[in-house]
Protein backbone atom coordinates (compact mmCIF):
# COMPACT_ATOMS: atom_id res chain seq x y z
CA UNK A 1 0.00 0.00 0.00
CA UNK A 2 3.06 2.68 1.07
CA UNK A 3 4.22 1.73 -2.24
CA UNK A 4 0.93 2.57 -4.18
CA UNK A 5 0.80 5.81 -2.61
CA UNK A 6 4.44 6.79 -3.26
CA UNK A 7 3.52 6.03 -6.97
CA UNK A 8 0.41 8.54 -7.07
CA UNK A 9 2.37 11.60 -5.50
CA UNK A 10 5.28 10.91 -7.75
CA UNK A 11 3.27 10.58 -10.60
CA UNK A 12 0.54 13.79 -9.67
CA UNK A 13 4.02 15.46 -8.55
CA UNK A 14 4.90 15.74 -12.28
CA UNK A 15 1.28 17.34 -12.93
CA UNK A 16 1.53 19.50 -10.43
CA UNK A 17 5.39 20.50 -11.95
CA UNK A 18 3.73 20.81 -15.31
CA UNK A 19 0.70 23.03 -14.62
CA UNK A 20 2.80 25.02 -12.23
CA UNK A 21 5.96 25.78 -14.25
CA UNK A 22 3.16 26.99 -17.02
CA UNK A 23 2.02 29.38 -14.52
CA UNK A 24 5.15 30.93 -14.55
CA UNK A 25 6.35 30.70 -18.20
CA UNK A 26 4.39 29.74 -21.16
CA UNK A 27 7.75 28.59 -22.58
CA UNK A 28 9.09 26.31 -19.68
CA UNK A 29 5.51 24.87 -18.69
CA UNK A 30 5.29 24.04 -22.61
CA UNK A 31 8.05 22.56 -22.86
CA UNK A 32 7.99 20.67 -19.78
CA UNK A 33 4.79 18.98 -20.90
CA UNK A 34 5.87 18.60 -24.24
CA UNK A 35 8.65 16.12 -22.71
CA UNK A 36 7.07 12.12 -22.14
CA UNK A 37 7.43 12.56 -18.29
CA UNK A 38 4.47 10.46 -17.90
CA UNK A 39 5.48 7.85 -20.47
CA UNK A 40 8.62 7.66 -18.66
CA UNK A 41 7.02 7.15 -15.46
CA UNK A 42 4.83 4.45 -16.62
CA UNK A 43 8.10 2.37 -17.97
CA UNK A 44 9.58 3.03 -14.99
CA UNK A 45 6.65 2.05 -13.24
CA UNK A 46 5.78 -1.12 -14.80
CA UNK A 47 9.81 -2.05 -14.87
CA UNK A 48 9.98 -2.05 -10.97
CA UNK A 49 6.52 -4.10 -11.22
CA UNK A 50 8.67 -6.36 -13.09
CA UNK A 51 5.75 -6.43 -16.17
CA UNK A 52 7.90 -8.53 -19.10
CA UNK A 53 10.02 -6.27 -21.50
CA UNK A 54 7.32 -7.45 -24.10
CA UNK A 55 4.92 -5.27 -22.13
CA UNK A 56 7.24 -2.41 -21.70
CA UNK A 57 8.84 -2.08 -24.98
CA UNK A 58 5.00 -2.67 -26.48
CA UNK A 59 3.71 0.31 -24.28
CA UNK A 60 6.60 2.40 -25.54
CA UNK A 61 5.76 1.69 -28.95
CA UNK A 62 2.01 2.31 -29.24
CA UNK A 63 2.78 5.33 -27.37
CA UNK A 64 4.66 6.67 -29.88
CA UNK A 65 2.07 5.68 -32.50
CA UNK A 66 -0.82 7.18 -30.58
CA UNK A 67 1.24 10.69 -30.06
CA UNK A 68 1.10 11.62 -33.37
CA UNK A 69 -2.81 11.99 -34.43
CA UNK A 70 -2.75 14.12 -30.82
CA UNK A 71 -0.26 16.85 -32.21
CA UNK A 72 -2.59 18.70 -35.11
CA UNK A 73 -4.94 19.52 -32.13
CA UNK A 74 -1.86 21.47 -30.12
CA UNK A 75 -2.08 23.98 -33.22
CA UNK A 76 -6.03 24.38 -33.30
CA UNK A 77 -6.40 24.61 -29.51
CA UNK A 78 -4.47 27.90 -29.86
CA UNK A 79 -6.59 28.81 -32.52
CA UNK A 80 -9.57 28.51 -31.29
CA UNK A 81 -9.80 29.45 -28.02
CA UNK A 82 -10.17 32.94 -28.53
CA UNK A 83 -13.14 32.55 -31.08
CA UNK A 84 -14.71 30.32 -28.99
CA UNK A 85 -13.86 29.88 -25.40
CA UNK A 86 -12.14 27.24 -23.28
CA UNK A 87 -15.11 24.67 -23.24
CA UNK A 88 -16.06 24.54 -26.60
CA UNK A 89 -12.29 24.51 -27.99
CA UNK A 90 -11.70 21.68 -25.24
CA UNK A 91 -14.67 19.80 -26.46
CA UNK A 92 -13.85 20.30 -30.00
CA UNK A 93 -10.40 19.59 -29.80
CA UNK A 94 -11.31 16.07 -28.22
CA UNK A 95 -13.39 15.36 -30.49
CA UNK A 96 -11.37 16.18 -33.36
CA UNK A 97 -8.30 14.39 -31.92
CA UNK A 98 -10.45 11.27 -31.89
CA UNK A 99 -11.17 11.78 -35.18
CA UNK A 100 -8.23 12.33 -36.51
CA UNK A 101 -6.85 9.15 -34.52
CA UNK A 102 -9.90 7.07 -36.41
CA UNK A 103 -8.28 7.99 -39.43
CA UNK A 104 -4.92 8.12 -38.54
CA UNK A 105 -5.41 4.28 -37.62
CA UNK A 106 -7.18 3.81 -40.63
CA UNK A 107 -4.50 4.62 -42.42
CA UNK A 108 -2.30 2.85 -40.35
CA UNK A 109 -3.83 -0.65 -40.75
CA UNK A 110 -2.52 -0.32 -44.59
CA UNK A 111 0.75 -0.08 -43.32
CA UNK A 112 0.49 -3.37 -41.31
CA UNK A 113 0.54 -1.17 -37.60
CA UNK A 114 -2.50 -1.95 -35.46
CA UNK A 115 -3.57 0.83 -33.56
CA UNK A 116 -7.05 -0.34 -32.28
């Protein structure tokens, strides 16, 4: 249990680091978010759970894989939160990130890498 709870501070540490440090500087706190903190907390985590490399290297990969239909919706956040306000960009930008992910795996599937 001590164990499970250092886990969740560590990991809503780096959250709290994130959302913080963008406080401060739009810069720093993007660029600290931009960096796969939480992706290298989860092989970290699942290493000292001792999950098989098979697991570890597999979450590694689809992570890359799934990071790329997220990154068109970085640019149209931006632009449309000023038109339209922080819910409905949120909203929209969800929505269109699963989109774009449909299709993005879509496409994918062609290729011979299973995304879904």
């Amino acid at each position: 249990m001590q164990y499970l709870i250092i886990k969740y501070l560590i990991t809503a540490g780096v959250v709290v680091l994130v959302s913080e440090s963008a406080k401060r500087s739009d810069k720093l706190g993007g660029l600290i978010a931009a960096l796969p903190l939480v992706t290298v907390l989860t092989l970290i985590w699942l290493y000292v759970e001792r999950q098989p490399t098979s697991k570890i290297a597999n979450h590694a990969y689809y992570t890359f894989w799934y990071v790329l239909p997220t990154l068109p919706m970085f640019l149209l956040f931006p632009y449309l939160l000023p038109k339209w306000g922080f819910v409905l960009t949120l909203t929209t930008c969800v929505i269109f990130t699963m989109v774009t992910f449909l299709l993005f795996a879509l496409v994918m599937k062609q290729f011979s890498v299973d995304l879904l």
